[in-house]
PDB file of N, CA and C in Angstrom:
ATOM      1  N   UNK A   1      -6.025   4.784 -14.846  1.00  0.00           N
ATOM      2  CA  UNK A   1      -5.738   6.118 -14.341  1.00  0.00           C
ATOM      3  C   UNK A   1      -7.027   6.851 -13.964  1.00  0.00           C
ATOM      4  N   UNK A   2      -8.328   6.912 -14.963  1.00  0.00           N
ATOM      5  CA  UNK A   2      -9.669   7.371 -14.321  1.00  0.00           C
ATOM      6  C   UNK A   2      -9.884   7.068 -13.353  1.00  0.00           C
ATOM      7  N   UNK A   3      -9.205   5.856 -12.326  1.00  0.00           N
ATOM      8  CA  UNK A   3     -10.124   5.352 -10.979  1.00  0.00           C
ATOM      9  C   UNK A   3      -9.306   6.062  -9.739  1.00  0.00           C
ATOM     10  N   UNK A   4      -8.063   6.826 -10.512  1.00  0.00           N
ATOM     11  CA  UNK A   4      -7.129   7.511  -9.678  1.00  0.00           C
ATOM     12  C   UNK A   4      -7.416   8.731  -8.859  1.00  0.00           C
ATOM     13  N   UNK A   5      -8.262   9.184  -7.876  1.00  0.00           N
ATOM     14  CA  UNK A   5      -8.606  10.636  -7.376  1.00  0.00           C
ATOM     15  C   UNK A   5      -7.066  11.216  -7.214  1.00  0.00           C
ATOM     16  N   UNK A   6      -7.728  12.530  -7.036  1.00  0.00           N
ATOM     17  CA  UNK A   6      -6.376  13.920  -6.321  1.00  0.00           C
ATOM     18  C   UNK A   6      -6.443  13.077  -4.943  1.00  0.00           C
ATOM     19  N   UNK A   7      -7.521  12.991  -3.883  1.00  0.00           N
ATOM     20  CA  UNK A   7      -7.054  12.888  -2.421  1.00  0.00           C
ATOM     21  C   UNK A   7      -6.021  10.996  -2.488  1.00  0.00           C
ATOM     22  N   UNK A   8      -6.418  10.539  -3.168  1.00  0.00           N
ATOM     23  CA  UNK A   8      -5.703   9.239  -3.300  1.00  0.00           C
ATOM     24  C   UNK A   8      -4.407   9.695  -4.156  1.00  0.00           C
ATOM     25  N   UNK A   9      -3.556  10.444  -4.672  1.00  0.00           N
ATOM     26  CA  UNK A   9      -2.032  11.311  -4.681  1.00  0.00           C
ATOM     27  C   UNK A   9      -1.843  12.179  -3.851  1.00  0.00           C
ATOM     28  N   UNK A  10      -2.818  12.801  -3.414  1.00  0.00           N
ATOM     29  CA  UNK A  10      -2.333  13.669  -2.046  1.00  0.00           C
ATOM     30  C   UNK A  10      -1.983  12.727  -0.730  1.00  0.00           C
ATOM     31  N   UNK A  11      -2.772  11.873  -0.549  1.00  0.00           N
ATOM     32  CA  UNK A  11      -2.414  10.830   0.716  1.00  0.00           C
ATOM     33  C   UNK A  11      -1.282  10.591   0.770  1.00  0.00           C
ATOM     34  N   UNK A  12      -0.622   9.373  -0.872  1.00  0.00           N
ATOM     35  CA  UNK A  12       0.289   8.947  -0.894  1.00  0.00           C
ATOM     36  C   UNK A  12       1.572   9.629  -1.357  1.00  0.00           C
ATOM     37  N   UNK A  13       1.732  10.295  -1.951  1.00  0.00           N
ATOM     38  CA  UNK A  13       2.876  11.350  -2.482  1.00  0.00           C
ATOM     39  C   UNK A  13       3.526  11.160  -1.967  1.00  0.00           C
ATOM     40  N   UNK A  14       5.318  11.293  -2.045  1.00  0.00           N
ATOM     41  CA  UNK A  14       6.131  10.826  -0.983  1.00  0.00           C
ATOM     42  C   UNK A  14       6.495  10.237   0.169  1.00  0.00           C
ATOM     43  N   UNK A  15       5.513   9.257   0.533  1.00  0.00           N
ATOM     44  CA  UNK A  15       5.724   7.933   1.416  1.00  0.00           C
ATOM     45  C   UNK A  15       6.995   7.301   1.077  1.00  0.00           C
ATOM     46  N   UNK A  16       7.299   6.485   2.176  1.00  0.00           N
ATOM     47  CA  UNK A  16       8.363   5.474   1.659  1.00  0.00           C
ATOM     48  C   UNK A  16       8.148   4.214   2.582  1.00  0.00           C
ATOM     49  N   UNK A  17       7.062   3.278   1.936  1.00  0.00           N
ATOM     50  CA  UNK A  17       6.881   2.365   3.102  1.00  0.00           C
ATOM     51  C   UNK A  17       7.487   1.110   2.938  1.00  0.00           C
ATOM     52  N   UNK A  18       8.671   1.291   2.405  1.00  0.00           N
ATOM     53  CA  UNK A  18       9.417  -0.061   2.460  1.00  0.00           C
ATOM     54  C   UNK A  18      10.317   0.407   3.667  1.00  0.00           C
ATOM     55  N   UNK A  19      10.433   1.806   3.594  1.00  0.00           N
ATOM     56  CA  UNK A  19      12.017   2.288   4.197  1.00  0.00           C
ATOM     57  C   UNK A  19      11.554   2.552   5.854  1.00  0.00           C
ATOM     58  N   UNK A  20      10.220   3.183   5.939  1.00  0.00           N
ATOM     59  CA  UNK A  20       9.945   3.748   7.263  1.00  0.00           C
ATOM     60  C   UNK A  20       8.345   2.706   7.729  1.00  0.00           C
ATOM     61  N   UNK A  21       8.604   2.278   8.887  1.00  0.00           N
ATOM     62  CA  UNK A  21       7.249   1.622   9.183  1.00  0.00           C
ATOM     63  C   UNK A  21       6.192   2.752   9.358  1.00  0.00           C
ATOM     64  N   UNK A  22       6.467   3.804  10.069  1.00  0.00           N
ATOM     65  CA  UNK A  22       5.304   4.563   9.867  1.00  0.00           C
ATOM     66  C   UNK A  22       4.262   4.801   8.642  1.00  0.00           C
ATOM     67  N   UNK A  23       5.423   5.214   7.714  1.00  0.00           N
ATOM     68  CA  UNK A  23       4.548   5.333   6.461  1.00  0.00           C
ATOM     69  C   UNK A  23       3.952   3.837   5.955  1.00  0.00           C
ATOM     70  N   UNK A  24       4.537   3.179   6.157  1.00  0.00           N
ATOM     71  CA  UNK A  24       3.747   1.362   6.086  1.00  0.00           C
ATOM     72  C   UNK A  24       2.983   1.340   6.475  1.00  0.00           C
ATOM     73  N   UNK A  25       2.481   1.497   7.767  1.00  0.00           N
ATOM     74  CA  UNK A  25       1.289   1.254   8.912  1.00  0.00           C
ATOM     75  C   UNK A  25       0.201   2.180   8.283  1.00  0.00           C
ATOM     76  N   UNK A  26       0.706   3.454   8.142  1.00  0.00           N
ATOM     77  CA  UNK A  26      -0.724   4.126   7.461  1.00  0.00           C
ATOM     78  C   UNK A  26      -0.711   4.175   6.026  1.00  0.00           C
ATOM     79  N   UNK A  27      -0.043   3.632   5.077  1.00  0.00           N
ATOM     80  CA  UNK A  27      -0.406   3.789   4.348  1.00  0.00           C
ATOM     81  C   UNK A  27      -1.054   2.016   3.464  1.00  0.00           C
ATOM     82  N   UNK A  28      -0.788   1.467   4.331  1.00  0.00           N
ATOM     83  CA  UNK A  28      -1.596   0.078   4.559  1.00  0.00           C
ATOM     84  C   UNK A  28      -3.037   0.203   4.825  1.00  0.00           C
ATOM     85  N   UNK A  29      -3.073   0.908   5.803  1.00  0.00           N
ATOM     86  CA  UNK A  29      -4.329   1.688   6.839  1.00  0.00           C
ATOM     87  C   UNK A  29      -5.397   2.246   5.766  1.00  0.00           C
ATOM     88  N   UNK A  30      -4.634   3.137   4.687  1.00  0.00           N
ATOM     89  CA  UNK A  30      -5.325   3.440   4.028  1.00  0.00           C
ATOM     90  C   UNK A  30      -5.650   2.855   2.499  1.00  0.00           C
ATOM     91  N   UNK A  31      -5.277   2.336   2.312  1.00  0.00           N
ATOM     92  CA  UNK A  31      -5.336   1.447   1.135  1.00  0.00           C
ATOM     93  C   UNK A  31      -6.262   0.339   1.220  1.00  0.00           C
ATOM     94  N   UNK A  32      -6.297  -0.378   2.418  1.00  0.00           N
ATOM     95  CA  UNK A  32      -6.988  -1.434   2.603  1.00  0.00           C
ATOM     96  C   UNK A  32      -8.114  -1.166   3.388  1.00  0.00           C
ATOM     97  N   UNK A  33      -8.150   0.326   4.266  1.00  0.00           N
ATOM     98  CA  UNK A  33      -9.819   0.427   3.885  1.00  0.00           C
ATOM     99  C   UNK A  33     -10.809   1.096   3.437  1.00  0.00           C
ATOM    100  N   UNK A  34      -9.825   1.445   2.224  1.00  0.00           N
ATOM    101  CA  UNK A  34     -10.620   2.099   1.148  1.00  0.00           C
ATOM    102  C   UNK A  34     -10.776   3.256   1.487  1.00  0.00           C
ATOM    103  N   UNK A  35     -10.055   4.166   2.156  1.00  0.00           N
ATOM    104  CA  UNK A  35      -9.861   5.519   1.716  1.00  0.00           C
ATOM    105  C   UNK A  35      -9.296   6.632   0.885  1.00  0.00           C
ATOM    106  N   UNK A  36      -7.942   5.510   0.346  1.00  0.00           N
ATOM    107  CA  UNK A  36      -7.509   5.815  -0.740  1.00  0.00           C
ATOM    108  C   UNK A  36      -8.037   4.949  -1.931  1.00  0.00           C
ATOM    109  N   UNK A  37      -7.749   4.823  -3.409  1.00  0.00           N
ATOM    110  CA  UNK A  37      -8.436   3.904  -4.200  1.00  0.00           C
ATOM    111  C   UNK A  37      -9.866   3.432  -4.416  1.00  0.00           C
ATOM    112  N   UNK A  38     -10.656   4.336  -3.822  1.00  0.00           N
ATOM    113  CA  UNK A  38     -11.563   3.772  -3.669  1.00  0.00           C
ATOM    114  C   UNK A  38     -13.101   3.090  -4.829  1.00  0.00           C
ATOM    115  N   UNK A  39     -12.319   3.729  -5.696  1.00  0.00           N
ATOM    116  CA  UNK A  39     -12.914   3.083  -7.022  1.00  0.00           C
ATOM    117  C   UNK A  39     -12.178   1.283  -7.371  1.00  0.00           C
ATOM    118  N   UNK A  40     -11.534   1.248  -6.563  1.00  0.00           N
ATOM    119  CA  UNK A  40     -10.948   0.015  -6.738  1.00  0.00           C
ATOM    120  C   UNK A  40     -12.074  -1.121  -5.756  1.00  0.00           C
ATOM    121  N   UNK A  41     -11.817  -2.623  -6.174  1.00  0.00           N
ATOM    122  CA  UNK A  41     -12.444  -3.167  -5.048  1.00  0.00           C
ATOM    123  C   UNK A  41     -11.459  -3.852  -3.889  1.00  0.00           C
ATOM    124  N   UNK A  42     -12.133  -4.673  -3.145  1.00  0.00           N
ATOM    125  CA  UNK A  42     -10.771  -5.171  -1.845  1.00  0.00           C
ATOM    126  C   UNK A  42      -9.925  -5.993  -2.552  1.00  0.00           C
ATOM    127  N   UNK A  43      -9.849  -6.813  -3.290  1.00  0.00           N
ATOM    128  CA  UNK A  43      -9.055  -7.570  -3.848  1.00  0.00           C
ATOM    129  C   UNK A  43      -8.317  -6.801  -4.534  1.00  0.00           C
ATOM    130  N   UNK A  44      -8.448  -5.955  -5.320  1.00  0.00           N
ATOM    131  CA  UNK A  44      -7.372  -5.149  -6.126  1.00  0.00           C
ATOM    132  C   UNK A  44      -6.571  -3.995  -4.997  1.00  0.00           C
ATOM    133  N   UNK A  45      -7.548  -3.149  -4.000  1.00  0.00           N
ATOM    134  CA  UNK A  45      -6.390  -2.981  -3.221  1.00  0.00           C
ATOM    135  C   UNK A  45      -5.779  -3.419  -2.110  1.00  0.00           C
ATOM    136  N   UNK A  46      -5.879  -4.535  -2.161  1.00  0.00           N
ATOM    137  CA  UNK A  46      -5.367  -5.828  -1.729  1.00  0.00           C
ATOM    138  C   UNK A  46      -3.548  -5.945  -2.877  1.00  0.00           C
ATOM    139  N   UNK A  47      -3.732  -5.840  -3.820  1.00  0.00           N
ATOM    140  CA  UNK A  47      -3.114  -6.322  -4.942  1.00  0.00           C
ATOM    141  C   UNK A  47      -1.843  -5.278  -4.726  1.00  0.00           C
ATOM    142  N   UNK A  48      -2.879  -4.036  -4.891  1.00  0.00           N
ATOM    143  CA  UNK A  48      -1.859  -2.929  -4.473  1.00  0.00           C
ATOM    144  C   UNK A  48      -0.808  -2.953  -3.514  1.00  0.00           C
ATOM    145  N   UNK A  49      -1.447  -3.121  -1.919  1.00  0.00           N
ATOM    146  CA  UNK A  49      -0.643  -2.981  -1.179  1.00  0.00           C
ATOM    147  C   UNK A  49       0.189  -3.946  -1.501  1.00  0.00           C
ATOM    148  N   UNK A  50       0.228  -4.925  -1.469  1.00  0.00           N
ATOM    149  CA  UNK A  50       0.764  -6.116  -1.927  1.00  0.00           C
ATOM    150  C   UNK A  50       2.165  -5.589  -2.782  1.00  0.00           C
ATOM    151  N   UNK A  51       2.022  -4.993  -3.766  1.00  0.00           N
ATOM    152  CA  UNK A  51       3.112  -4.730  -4.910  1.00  0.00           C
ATOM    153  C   UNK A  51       3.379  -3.189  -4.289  1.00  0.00           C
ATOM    154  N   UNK A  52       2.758  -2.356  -3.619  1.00  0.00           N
ATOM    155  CA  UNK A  52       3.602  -1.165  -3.261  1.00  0.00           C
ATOM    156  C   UNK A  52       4.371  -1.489  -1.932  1.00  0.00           C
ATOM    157  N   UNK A  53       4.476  -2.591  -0.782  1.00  0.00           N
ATOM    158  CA  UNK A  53       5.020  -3.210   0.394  1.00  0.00           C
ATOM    159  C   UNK A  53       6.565  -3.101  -0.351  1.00  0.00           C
ATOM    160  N   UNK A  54       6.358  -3.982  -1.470  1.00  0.00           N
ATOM    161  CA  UNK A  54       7.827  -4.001  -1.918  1.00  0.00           C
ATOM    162  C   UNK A  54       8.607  -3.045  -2.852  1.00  0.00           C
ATOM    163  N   UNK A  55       7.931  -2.022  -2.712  1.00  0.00           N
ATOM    164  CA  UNK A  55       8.278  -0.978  -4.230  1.00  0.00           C
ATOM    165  C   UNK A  55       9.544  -0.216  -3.032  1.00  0.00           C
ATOM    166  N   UNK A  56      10.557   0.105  -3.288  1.00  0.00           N
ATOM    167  CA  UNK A  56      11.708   0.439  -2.537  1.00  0.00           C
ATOM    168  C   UNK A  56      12.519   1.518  -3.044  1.00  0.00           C
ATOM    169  N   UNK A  57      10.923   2.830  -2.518  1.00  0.00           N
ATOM    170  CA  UNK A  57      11.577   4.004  -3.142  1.00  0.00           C
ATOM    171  C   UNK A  57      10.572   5.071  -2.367  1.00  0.00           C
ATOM    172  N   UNK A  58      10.530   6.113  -3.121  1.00  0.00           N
ATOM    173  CA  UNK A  58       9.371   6.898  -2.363  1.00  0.00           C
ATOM    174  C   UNK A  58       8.847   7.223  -3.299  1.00  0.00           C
ATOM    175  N   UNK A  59       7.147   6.942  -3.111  1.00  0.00           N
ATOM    176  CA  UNK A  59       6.368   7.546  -4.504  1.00  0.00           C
ATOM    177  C   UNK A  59       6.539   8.652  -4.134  1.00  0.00           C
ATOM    178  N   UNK A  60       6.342   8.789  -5.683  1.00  0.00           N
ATOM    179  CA  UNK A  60       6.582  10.302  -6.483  1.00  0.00           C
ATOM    180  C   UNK A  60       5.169  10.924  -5.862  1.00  0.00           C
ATOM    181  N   UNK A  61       5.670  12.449  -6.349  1.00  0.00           N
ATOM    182  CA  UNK A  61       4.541  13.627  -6.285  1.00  0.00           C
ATOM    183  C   UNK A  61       3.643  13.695  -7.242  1.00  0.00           C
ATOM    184  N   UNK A  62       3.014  14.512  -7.670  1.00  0.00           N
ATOM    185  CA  UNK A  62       2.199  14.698  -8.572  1.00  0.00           C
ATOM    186  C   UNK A  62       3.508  16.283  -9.530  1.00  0.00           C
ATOM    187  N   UNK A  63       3.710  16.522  -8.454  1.00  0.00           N
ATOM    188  CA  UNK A  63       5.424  17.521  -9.264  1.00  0.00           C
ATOM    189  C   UNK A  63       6.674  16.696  -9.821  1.00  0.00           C
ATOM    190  N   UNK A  64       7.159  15.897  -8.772  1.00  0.00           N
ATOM    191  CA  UNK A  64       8.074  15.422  -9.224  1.00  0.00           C
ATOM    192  C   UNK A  64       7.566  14.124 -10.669  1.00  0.00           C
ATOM    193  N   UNK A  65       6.636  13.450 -10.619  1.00  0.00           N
ATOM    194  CA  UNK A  65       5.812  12.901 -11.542  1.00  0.00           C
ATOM    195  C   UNK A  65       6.412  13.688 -12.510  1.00  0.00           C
ATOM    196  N   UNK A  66       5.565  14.298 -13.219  1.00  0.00           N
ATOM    197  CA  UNK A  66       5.735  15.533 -14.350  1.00  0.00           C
ATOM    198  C   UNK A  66       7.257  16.107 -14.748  1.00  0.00           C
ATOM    199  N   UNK A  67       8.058  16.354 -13.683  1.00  0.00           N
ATOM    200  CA  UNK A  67       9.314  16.444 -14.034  1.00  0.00           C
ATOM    201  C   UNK A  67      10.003  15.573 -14.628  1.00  0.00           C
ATOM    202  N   UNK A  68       9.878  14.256 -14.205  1.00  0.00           N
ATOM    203  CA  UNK A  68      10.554  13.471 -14.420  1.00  0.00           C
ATOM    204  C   UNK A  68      10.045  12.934 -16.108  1.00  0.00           C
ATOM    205  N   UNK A  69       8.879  12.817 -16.001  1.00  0.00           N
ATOM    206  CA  UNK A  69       8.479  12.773 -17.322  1.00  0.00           C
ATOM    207  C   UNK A  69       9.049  13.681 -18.195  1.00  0.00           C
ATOM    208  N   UNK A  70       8.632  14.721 -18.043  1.00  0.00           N
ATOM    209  CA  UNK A  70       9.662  16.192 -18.685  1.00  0.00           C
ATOM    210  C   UNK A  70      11.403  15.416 -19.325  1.00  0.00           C
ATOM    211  N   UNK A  71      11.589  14.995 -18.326  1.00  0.00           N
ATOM    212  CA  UNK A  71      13.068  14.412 -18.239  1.00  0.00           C
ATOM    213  C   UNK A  71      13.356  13.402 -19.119  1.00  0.00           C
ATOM    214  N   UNK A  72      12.264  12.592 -18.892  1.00  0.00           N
ATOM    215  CA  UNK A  72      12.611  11.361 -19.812  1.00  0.00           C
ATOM    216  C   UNK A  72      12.389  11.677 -21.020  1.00  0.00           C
ATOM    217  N   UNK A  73      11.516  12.441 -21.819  1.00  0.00           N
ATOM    218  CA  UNK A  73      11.290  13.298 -23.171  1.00  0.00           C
ATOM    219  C   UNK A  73      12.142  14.065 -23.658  1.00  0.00           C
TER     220      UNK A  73
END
């Protein structure tokens, strides 16, 4: 979670790039060249995109995050 910035949850926050190619294309775009993650190296966000391609939902907010946590407690 330390390697996590605000502009790397602001980028991605409600994307849905299984559902819409747009949000795929850039958010591929940004993952892989290191504008988001960037404490990560290429192989790990490599790894990422990799396992968020198939995640088949829309990441959460940094609000809805917290709510939901709220929720599950």
């Amino acid at each position: 979670m330390a390697k996590i910035d605000i502009h790397t949850v602001e980028k991605l926050q409600l994307r849905a790039p299984v559902a819409c190619f747009a949000d795929a294309r850039e958010v591929k775009g940004y993952i892989l060249s290191g504008e988001v993650f960037p404490q990560f190296g290429e192989t790990e966000r490599s790894g990422i995109w990799n396992r968020m391609s198939t995640y088949d939902g829309i990441i959460p907010s940094i609000h809805t995050f917290f709510r939901d946590t709220a929720y599950l407690e």
